[in-house]
Protein backbone atom coordinates (compact mmCIF):
# COMPACT_ATOMS: atom_id res chain seq x y z
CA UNK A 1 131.28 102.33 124.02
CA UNK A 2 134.44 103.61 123.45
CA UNK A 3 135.25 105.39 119.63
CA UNK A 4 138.75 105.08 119.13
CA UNK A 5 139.51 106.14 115.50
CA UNK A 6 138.34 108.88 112.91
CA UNK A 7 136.42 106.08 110.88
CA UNK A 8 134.73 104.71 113.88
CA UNK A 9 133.17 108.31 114.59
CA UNK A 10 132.11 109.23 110.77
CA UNK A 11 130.32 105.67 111.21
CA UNK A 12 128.78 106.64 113.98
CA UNK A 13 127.46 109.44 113.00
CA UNK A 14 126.24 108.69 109.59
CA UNK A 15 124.15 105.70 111.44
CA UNK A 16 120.50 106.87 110.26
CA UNK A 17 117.37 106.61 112.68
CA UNK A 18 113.89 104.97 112.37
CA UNK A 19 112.85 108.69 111.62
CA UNK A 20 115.17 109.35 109.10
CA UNK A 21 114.31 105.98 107.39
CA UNK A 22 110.57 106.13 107.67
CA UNK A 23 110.98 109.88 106.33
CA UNK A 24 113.03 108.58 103.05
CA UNK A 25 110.76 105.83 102.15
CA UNK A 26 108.00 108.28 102.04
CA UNK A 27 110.48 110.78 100.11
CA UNK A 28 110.55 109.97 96.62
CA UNK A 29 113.47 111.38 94.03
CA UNK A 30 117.06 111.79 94.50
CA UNK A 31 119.20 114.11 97.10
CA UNK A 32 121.50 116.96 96.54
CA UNK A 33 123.39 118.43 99.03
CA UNK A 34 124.58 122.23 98.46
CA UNK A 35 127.30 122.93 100.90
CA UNK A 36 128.22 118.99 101.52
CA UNK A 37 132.32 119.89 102.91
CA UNK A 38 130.95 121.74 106.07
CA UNK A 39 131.47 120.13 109.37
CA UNK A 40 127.72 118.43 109.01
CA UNK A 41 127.76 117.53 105.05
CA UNK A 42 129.77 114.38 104.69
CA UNK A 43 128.23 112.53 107.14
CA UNK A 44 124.92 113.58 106.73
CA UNK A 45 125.32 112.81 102.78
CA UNK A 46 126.54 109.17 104.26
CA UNK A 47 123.18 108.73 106.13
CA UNK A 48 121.03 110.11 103.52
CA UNK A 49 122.93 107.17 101.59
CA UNK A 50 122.22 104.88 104.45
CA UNK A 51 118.59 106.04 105.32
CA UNK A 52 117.31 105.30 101.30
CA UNK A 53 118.85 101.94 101.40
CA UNK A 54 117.45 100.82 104.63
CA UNK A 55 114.19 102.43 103.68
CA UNK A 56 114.22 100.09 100.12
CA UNK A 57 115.02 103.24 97.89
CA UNK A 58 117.78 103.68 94.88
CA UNK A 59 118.43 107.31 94.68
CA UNK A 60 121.24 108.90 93.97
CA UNK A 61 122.71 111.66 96.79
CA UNK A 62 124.35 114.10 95.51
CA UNK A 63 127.37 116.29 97.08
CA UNK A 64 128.23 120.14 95.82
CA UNK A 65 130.91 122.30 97.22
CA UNK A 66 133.84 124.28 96.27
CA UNK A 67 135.82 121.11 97.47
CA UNK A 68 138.87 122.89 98.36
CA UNK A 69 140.26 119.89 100.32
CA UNK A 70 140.05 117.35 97.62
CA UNK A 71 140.27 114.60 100.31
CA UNK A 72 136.56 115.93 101.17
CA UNK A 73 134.84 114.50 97.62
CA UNK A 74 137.48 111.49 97.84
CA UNK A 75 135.93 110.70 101.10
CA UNK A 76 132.48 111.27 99.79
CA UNK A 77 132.97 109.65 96.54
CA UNK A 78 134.37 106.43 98.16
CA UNK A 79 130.76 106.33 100.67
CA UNK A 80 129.06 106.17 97.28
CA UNK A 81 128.25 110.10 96.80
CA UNK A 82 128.10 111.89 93.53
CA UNK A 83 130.56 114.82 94.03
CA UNK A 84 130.26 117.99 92.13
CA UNK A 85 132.59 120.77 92.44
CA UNK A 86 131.74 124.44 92.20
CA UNK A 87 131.32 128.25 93.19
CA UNK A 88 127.73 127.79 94.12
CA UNK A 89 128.16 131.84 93.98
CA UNK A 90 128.17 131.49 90.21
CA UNK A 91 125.17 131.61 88.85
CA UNK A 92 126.30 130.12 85.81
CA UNK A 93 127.39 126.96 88.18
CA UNK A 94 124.39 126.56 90.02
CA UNK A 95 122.37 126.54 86.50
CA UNK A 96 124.70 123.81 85.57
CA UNK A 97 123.54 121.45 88.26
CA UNK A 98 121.48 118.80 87.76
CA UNK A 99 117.58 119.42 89.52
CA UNK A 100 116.96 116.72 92.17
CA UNK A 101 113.43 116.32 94.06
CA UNK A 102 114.95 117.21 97.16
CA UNK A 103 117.73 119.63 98.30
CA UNK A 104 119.69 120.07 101.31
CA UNK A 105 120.71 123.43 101.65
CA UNK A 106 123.57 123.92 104.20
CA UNK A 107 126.11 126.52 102.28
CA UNK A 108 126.66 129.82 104.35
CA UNK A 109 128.80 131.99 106.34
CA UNK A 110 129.68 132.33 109.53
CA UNK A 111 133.76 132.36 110.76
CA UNK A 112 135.36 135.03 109.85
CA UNK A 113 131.92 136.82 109.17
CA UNK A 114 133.63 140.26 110.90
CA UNK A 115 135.20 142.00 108.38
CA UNK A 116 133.81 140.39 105.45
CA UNK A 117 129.83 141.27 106.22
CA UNK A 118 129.62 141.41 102.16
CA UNK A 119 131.06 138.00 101.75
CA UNK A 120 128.52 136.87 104.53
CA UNK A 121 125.41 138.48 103.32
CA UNK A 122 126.18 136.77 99.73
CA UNK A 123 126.55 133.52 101.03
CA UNK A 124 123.90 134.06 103.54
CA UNK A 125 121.37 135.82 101.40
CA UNK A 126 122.24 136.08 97.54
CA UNK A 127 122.86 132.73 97.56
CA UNK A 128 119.20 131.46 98.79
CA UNK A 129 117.98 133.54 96.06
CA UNK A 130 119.75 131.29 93.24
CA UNK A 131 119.47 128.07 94.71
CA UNK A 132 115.17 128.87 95.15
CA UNK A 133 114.92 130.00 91.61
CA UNK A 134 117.19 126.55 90.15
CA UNK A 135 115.43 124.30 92.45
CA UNK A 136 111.98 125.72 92.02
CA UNK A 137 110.36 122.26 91.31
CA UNK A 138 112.14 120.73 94.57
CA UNK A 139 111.34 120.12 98.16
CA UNK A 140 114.03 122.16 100.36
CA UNK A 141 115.38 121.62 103.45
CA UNK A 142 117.42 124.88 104.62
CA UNK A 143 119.90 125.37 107.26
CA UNK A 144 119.21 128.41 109.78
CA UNK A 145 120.32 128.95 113.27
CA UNK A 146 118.83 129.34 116.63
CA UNK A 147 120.84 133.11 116.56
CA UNK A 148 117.76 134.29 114.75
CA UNK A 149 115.96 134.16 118.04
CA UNK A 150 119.00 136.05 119.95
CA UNK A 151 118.73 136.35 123.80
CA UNK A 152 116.17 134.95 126.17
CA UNK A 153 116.10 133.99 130.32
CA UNK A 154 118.30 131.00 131.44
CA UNK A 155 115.61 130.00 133.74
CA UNK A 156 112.74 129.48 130.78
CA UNK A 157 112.49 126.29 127.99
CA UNK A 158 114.70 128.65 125.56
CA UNK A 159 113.29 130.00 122.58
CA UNK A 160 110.18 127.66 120.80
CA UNK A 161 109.46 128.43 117.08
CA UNK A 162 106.87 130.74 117.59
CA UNK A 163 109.43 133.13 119.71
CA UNK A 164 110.17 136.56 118.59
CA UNK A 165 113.53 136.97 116.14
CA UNK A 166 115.93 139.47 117.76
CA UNK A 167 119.45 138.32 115.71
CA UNK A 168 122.61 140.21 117.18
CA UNK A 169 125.28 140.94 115.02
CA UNK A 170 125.53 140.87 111.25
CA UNK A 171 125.79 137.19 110.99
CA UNK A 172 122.34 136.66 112.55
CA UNK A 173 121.26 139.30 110.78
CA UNK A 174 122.46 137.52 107.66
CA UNK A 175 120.69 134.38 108.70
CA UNK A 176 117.31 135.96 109.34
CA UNK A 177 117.74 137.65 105.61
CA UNK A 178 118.05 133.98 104.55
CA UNK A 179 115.24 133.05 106.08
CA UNK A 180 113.68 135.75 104.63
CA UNK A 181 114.83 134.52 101.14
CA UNK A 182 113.42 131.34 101.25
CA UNK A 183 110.13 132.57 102.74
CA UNK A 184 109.77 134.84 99.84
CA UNK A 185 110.58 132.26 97.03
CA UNK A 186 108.36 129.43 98.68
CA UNK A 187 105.53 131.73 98.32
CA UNK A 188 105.73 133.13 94.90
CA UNK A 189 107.57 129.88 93.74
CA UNK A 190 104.83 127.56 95.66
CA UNK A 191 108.33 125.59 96.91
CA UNK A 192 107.36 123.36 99.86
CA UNK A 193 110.75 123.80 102.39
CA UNK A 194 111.35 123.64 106.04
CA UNK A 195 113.84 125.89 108.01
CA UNK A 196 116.01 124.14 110.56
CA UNK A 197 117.74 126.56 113.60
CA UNK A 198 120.22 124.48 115.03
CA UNK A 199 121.80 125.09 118.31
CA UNK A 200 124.50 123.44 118.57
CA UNK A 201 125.39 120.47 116.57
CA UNK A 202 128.36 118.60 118.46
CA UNK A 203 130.83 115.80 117.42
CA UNK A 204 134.30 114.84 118.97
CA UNK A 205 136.31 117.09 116.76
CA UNK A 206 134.42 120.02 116.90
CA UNK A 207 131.59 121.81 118.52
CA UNK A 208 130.93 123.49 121.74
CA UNK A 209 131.77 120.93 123.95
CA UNK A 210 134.94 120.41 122.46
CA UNK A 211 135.77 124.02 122.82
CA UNK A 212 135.66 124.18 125.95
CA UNK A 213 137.02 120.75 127.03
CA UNK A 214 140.44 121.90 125.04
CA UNK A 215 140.38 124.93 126.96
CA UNK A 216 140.41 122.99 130.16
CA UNK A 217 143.09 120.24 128.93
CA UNK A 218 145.18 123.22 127.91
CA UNK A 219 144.31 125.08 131.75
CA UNK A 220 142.90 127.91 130.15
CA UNK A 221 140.49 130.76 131.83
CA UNK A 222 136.79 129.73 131.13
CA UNK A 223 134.92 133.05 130.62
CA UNK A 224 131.42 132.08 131.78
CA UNK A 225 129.43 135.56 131.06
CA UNK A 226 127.51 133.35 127.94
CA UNK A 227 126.48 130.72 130.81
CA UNK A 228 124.04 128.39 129.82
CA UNK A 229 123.92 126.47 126.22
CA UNK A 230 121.83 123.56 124.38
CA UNK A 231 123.97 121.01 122.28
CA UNK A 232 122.87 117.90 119.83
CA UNK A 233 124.67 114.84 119.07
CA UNK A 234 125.58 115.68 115.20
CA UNK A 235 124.57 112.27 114.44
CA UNK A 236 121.19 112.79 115.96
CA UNK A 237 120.85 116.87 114.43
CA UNK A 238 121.77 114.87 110.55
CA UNK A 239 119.00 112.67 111.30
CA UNK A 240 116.35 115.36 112.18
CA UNK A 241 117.81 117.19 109.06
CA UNK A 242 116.53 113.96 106.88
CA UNK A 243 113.18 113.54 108.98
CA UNK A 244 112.18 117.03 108.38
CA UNK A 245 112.51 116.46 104.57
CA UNK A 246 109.13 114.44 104.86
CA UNK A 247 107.79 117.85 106.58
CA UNK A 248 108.52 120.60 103.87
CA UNK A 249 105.09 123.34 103.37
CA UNK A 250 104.24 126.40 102.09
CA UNK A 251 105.01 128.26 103.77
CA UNK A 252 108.06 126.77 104.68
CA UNK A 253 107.54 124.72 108.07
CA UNK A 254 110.21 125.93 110.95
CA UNK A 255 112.03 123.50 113.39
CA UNK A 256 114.25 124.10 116.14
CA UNK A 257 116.82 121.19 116.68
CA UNK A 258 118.49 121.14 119.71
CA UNK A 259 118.87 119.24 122.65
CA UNK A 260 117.05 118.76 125.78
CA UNK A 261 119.22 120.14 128.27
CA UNK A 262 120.06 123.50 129.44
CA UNK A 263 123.66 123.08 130.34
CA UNK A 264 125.32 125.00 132.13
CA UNK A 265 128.71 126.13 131.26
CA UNK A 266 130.47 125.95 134.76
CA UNK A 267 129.22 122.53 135.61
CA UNK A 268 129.80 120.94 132.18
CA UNK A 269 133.81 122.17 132.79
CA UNK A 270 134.42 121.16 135.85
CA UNK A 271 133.17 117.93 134.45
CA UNK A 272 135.75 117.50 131.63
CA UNK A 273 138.48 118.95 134.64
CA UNK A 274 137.15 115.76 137.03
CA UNK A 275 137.19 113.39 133.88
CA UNK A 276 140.68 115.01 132.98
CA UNK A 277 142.29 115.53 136.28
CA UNK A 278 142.54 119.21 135.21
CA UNK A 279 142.26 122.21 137.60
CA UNK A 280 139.33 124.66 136.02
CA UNK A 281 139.98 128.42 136.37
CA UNK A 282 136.98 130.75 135.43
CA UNK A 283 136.38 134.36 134.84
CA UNK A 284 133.48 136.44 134.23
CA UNK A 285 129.77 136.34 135.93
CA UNK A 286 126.89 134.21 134.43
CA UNK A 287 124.30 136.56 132.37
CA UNK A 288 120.63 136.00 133.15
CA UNK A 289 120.15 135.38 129.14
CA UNK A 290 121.72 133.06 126.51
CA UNK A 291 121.11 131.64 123.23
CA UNK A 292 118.45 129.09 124.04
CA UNK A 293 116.57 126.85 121.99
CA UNK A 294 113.24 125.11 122.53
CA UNK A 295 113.11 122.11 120.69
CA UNK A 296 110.75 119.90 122.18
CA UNK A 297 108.49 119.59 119.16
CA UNK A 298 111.43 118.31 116.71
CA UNK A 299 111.58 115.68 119.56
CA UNK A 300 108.00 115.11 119.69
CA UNK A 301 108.21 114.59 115.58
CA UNK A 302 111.43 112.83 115.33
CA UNK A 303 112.14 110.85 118.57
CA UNK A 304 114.63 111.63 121.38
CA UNK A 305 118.39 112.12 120.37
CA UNK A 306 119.94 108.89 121.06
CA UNK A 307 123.46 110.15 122.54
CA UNK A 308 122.57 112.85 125.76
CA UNK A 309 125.51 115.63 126.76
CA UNK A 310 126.72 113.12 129.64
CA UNK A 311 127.82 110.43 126.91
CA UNK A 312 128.90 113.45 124.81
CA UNK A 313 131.06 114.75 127.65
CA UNK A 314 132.57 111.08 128.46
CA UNK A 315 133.80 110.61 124.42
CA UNK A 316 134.88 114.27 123.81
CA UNK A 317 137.51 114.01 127.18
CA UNK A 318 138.89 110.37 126.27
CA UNK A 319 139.08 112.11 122.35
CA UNK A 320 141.25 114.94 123.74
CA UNK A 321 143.31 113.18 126.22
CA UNK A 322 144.29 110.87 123.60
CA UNK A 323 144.89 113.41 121.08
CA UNK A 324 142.00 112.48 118.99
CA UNK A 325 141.98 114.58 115.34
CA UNK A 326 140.09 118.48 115.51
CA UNK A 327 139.08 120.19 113.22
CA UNK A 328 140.71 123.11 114.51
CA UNK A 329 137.32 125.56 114.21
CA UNK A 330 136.76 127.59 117.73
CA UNK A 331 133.03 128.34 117.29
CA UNK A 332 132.94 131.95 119.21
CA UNK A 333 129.95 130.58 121.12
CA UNK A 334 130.96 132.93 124.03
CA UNK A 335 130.20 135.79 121.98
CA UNK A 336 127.54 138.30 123.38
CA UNK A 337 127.61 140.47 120.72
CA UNK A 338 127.47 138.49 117.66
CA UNK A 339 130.97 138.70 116.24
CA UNK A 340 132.24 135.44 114.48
């Protein structure tokens, strides 16, 4: 398949899964996504949409964010979402907003996290604390990350959910703290939530992959020291996102989502150089850890993810060489010591 336009890909990835749908028809209540302008929001507010009416259910899903590209909620608002725009640092805002059976909670911090670790920690921690005590009477799904975990061997399965938490830097730091939050709140609430680390979610105009197939269209230097990585389809991460709301406990339930390959960063650039006719240039040594991620068991629950890094690799290159749209968001993934 080839994806040749901007609408093609948000269709794509906002096409739900038998997983998703079986989860929604056993969810009752409507959706509300905190957070919904990120990179995953809009489409995963799309699928929610998509999921509930292939699963037989009216609900309404719900989409809050600062909005500060209006085209964002125009976007949303035309796929049939509610939009609602905010500070959700205000408490007086979050009080304002209407209390849905089920929450997605994606809002946090991580670019530009160095120099601004206060901004970071509210996002990251204060702002768990607000949305718990609002939503007390919900089911919550909260985004983590798989930094939480911090380094482990290249040659082992990567970190599983049971693994020892070891965050570098103060944005994993941050995270963990969230975590922390929400643990806290689902027990003295009695909130049933899950807490999804994610490593990493990928889509044609940004991600991972995309990072460093731009640095080989534009012949840049690969640095190689952070060697090995896991990546996810983001159409295939939204979809585990929805599964797992059928999954919430007290305590709250954790879930890795990532993909099933270890891939290596070397191998997946000269890749895009073959696919590109690009010469690859690299600096740097392979380390003997790397942010890995275990997530066998999401798989187990949820099914395989339908699109592997090989079909990944094949749309991100044609994307590029055609001068497909980015994002224009590096994600640092290189960085040993936790600065983003």
């Amino acid at each position: 398949m080839h994806i040749s336009s901007t609408d093609q890909l948000e269709d794509l990835l906002s096409q739900p899964t038998a997983a998703a749908i079986a989860a929604l028809k056993r969810v009752t209540g409507d959706i509300t996504l905190l957070g919904v302008a990120g990179k995953m929001g809009p489409t995963l507010a799309r699928m929610a949409l998509a999921a509930s009416e292939a699963a037989g259910k009216s609900r309404r899903i719900l989409g809050v964010s600062r909005f500060s590209q209006p085209e964002t909620a125009r976007r949303l608002q035309n796929w049939g979402i509610e939009t609602i725009a905010g500070d959700l640092l205000d408490p007086t805002f979050v009080a304002s907003l209407p209390v849905t059976p089920n929450v997605i909670s994606m809002a946090g911090m991580k670019f530009g996290a160095t120099g601004r670790e206060g901004l970071t920690w509210a996002m990251n921690v204060h702002l768990p604390a607000l949305v718990c005590a609002h939503y007390r009477e919900s089911r919550i799904a909260a985004f983590s990350t798989g930094n939480v975990y911090g380094m482990v061997p290249v040659t082992g399965p990567g970190s599983p959910e049971t693994g020892p938490l070891n965050p570098v830097g103060e944005y994993a730091m941050s995270c963990l703290g969230r975590e922390r939050i929400h643990q806290y709140f689902s027990a003295t609430l009695d909130i049933p939530m899950t807490l999804l680390r994610l490593n990493y979610a990928v889509e044609l105009r940004y991600g991972v992959l995309v990072d460093l197939a731009r640095q080989v269209w534009e012949g840049a230097t690969i640095d190689v020291s952070m060697g090995y990585m896991n990546v996810i389809w983001q159409g295939d991460a939204n979809a585990m996102t929805l599964a797992a709301l059928a999954d919430v406990a007290v305590p709250p339930k954790v879930i890795n989502i990532a993909g099933p390959e270890r891939l290596s960063i070397r191998e997946v650039c000269e890749q895009f150089g073959k696919r590109m006719d690009k010469p690859v240039a690299f600096s740097g040594v392979e380390a003997e850890t790397a942010l890995l991620n275990d997530g066998s068991q999401a798989r187990k629950r949820y099914g395989s993810p339908r699109v592997d890094a090989e079909q990944m690799i094949d749309w991100i290159a044609d994307w590029i060489e055609r001068g497909g749209e980015s994002l224009n968001k590096p994600t640092h993934f290189q960085n040993r010591e936790g600065r983003f």
